[in-house]
Structures are given as structure tokens and as C-alpha cells.
Protein backbone atom coordinates (compact mmCIF):
# COMPACT_ATOMS: atom_id res chain seq x y z
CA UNK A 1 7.94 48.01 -16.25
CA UNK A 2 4.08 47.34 -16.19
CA UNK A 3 4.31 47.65 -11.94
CA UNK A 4 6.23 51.29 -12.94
CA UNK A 5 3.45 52.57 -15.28
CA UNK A 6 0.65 51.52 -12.74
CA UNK A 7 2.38 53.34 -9.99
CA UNK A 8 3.03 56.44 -12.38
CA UNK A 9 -0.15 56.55 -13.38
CA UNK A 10 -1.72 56.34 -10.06
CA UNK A 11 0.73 59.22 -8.50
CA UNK A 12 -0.42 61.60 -11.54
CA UNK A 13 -4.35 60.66 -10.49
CA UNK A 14 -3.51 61.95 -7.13
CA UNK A 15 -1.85 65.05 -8.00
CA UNK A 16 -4.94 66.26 -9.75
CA UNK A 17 -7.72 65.02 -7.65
CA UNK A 18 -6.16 66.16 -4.43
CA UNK A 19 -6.27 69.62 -4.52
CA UNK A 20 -8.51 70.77 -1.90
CA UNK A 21 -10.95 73.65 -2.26
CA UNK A 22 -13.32 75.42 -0.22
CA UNK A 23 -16.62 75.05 0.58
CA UNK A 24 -19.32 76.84 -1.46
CA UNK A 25 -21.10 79.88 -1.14
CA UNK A 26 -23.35 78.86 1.11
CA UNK A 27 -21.15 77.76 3.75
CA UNK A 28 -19.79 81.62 4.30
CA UNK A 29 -20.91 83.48 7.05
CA UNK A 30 -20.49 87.21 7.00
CA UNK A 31 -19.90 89.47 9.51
CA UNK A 32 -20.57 93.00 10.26
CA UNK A 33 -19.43 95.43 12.97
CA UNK A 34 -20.07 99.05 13.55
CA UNK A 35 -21.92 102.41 13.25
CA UNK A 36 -23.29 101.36 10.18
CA UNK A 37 -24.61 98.66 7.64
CA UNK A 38 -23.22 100.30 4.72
CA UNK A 39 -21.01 97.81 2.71
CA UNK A 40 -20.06 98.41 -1.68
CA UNK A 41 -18.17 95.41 -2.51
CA UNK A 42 -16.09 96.19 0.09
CA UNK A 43 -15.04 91.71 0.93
CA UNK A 44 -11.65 89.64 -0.01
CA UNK A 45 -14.16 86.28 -0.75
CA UNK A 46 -16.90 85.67 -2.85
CA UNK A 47 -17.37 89.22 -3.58
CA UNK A 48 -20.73 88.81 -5.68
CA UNK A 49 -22.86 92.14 -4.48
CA UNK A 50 -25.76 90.15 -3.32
CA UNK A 51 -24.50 88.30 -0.36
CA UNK A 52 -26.17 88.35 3.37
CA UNK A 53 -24.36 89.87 5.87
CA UNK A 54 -24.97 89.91 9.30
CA UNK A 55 -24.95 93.03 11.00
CA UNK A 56 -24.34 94.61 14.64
CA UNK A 57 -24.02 98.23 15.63
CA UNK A 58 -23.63 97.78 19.69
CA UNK A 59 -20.17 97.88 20.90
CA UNK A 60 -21.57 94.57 22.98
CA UNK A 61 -23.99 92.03 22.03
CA UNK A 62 -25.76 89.28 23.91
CA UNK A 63 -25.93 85.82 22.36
CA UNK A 64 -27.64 86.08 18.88
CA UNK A 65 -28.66 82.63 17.25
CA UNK A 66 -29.52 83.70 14.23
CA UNK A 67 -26.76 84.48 12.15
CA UNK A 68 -27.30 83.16 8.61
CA UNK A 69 -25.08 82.50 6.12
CA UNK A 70 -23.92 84.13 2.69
CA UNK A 71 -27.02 82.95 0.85
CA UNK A 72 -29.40 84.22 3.70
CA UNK A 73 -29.61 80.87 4.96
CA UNK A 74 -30.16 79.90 8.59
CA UNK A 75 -26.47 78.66 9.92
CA UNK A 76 -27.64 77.45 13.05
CA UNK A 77 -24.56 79.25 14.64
CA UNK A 78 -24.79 82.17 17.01
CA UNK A 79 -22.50 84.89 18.09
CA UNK A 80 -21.76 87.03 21.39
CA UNK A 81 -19.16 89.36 22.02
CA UNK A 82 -17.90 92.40 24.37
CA UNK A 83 -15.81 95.13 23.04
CA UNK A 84 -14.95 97.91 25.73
CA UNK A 85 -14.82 100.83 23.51
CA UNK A 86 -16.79 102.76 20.94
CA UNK A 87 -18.47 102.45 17.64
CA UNK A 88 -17.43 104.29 14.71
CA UNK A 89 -18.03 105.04 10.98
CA UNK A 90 -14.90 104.83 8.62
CA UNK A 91 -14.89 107.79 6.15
CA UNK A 92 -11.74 106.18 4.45
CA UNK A 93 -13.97 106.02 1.64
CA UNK A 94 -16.82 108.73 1.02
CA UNK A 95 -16.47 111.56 -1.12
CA UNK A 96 -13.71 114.44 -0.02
CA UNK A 97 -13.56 118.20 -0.03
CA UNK A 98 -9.83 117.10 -1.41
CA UNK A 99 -10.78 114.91 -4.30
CA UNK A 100 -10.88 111.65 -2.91
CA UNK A 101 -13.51 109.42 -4.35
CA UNK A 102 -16.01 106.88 -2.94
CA UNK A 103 -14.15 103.46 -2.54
CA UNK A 104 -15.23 100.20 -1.96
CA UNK A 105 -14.64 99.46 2.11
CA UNK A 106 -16.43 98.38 4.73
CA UNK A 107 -17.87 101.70 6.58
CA UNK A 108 -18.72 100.79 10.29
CA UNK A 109 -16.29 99.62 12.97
CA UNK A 110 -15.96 98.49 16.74
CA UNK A 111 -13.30 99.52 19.14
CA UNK A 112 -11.84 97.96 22.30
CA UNK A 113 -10.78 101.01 24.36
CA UNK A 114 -7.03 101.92 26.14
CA UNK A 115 -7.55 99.65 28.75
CA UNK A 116 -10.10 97.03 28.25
CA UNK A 117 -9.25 93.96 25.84
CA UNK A 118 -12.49 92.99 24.08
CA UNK A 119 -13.64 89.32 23.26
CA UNK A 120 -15.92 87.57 20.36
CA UNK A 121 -17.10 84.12 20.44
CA UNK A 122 -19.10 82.18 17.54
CA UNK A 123 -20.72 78.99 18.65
CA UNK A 124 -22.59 76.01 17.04
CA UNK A 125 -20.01 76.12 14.14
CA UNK A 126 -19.26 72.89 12.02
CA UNK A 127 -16.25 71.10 13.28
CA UNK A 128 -13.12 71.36 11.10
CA UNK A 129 -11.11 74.16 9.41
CA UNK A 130 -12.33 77.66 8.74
CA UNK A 131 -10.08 80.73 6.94
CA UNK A 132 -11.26 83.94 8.72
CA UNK A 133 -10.87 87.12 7.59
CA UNK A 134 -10.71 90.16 9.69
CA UNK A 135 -11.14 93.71 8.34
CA UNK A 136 -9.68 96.65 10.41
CA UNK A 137 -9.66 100.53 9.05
CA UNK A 138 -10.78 103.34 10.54
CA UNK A 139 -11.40 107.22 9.98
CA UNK A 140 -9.32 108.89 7.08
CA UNK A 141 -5.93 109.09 8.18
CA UNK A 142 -6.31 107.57 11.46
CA UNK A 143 -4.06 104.96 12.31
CA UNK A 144 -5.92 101.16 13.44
CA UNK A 145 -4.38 98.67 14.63
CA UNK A 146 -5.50 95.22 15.36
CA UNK A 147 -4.18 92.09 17.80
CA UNK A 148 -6.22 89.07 18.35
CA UNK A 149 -6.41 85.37 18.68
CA UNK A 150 -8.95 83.23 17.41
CA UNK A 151 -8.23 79.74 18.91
CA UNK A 152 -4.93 79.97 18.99
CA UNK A 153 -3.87 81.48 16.19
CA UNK A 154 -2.55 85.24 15.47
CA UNK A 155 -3.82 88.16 13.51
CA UNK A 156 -2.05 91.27 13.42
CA UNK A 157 -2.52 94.29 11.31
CA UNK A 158 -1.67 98.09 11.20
CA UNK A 159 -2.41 100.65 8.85
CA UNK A 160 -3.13 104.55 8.55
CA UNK A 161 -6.30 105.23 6.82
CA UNK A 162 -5.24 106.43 3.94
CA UNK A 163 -6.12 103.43 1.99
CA UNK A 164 -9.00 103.32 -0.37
CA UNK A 165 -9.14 99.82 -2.18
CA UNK A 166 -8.61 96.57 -0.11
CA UNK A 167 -4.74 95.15 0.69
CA UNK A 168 -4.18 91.48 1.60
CA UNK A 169 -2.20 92.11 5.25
CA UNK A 170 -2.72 96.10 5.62
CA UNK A 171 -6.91 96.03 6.00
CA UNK A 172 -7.46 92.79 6.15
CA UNK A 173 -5.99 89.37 6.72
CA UNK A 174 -6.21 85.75 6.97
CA UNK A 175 -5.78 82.72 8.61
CA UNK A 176 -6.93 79.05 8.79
CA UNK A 177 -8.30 78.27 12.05
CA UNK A 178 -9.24 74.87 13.37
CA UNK A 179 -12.58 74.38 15.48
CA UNK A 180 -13.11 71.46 17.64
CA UNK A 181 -15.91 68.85 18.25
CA UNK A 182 -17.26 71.86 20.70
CA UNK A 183 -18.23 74.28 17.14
CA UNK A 184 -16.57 77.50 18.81
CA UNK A 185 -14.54 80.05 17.66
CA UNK A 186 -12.96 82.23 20.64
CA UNK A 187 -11.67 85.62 19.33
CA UNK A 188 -9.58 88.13 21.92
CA UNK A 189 -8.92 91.54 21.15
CA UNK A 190 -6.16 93.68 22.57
CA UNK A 191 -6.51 96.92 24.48
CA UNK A 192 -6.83 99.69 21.47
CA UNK A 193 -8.02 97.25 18.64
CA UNK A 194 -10.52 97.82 15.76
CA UNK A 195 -12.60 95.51 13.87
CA UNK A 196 -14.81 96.35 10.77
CA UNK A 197 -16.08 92.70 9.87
CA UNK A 198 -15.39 89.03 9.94
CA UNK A 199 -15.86 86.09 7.20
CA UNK A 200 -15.81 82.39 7.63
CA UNK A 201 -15.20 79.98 5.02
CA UNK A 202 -14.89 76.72 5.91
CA UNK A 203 -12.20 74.67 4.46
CA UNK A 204 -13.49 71.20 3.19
CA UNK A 205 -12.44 68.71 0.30
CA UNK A 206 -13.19 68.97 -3.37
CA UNK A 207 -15.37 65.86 -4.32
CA UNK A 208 -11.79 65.03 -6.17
CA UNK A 209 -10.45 64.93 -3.13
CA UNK A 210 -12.69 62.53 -1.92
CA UNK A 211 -11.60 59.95 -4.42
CA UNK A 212 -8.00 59.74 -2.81
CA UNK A 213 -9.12 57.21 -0.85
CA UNK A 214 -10.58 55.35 -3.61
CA UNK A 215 -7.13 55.88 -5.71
CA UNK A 216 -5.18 54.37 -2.67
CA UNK A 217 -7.21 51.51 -2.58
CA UNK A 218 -6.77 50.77 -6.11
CA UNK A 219 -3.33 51.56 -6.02
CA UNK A 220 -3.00 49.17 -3.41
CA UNK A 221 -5.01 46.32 -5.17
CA UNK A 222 -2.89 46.73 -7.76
CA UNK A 223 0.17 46.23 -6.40
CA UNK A 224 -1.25 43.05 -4.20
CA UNK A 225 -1.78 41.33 -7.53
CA UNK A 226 1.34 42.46 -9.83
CA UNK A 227 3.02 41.07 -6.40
CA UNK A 228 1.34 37.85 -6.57
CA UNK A 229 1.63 37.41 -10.33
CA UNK A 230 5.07 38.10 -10.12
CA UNK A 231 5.08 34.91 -7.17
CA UNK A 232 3.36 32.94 -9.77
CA UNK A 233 6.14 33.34 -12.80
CA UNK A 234 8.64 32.68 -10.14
CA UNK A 235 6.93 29.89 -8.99
């Protein structure tokens, strides 16, 4: 009965310690693209009004080193990318001769073109797991459409500009993505893609988390001496 309570106990410690979180603030790196800076609150994480973004207007860009993260912070990590097509401003969400009201998206975008397929790498990256989130909307009414891979992994999206708030899998989505000892992210774009902005979060333990391993050791000692105390009545 004791050996059952000890091993109860123990399984209920790990339940609540190993939920795994994300990293803080500081480790997000934001991302903008496009014809302009202009950005309301327009983010799926850590929407607090005050965070750093990084911004590019060029529909290519030469490695840049210093992209910094959330908090303003030097990340050490640097981007470069090559996108065949155009810049463009999104009007989804400015005031309308119709009635429409000012809503909180991102405003600038980049294109790949008809024929090209475009490409976006961020190096000097942490190793481990990141959740990226792409944004893609365009002009009022105009239908975007997005296709990439970042390492490996999909992200698809399609929707026709009339949206004015932000919608989990219609302007933007997410996915965990897994960087190697080599701290790169490779994106690829598809011929006729558009990209407002990127995030990067990336995924690490809760310090509750980190006490798993000192549960299982316990948990182990444990059982090592109800085992030999049990040896010792039989004995």
C-alpha cells in the first residue's frame, strides 16, 4: 500500500510540473515585411503594443545581422531572403468610402511573382524548437494565398481580403519547427505567395519542467529502497 501511495503521489507531481511553456518575451523575434512599417496590435503572440519589430520594405534583402528581439534586444541572429515579386500595402484595414473601419492588421506585404518561387533564411538561431507564425493578407478583397516550407514543415493559407480582425488558419498560422545544431531556419515560398510578417517563439521548458528529472530520480530512489526493505522483512 505504502509502495502504491509513493508511486501515486509521484505520477500526480509529474502531471503538474511537466507542462511545458514557452520561452519569455524576450526570446520572440518579430518580423516585418512590406511597403510599410505600420503595425496596431495587429500579432497572434504577446500582443503588448510596445514590442520591437524588425522591419524590411525591399522585395530582397542581403544578409542583415541585426535583427533584435521583442524587447529590442540584440538576438545575434540575422536574416536574408529573395522574393521575386512586388511590395504592397494591405488596405484590408484603413478607413472606407463604404463604412469599413480601421482594424488591427499588419499593413505591408511581400510577393513572390507568377513564376519565381521566393526564399527566406534566418541564421544564428538557438538550437531547438520554435512556433512560427506567418501572416498573409493582402489588398481589400483580393484574394492571397500562401505555400511554404520552413525546414520541413508546411504552411498553407488562403483567404479573400475581406477580413478585418485576425483568424487562427485564414491570416495567419502556425507551426512548431525544429532547428538544428546549424541555428537556421530555411523558408520557401511558392510561385504567387504573400507574406505580411513572421514571429518566432522558441519552445523551451517551464522551470517545472525541469524538475522531472529530479522527480524520476526520487521516484526511482524510492522504489530501490521500499524494494530492499521489502528483501529485508522477507529475509
Amino acid at each position: 500500500m505504502k509502495k502504491l501511495i509513493f508511486l501515486l503521489s509521484a505520477l500526480l507531481v509529474m502531471c503538474f510540473t511537466g507542462i511545458q511553456g514557452y520561452a519569455a518575451p524576450g526570446d520572440l523575434i518579430n518580423i516585418q515585411l512590406g511597403a510599410s512599417p505600420f503595425y496596431d496590435n495587429g500579432a497572434a503572440i504577446n500582443d503588448l503594443g510596445n514590442q520591437y519589430w524588425n522591419y524590411f520594405a525591399a522585395t530582397d534583402q542581403a544578409t542583415w545581422a541585426g535583427l533584435r528581439y521583442s524587447t529590442a534586444l540584440s538576438s545575434g541572429a540575422s536574416l536574408e531572403y529573395n522574393m521575386t515579386g512586388t511590395t504592397g500595402l494591405d488596405d484590408t484595414g484603413t478607413a472606407f468610402p463604404d463604412g469599413g473601419i480601421d482594424t488591427p492588421l499588419m499593413r505591408g506585404y511581400v510577393s513572390t511573382d507568377n513564376f519565381n518561387t521566393g526564399t527566406l533564411d534566418i541564421k544564428g538561431l538557438t538550437a531547438g524548437t520554435y512556433t512560427v507564425y506567418v501572416y498573409s493578407q493582402i489588398d481589400k478583397d483580393q484574394t492571397s494565398s500562401l505555400n511554404m516550407t520552413a525546414n520541413g514543415v508546411n504552411f498553407t493559407l488562403t483567404n479573400n481580403g475581406s477580413l478585418t480582425e485576425l483568424s487562427q488558419n485564414k491570416n495567419w498560422t502556425a507551426h512548431d519547427v525544429v532547428v538544428g545544431a546549424g541555428g537556421t531556419i530555411n523558408m520557401s515560398f511558392g510561385t504567387g505567395n504573400q507574406i505580411n510578417g513572421i514571429q518566432l517563439l522558441q519552445a523551451v521548458p517551464e522551470p517545472g519542467s525541469l524538475a522531472l528529472i529530479g522527480v524520476g530520480s526520487i521516484l526511482a530512489l524510492g522504489i530501490k529502497r521500499l524494494k530492499s526493505k521489502e528483501e529485508s522483512a522477507v529475509a
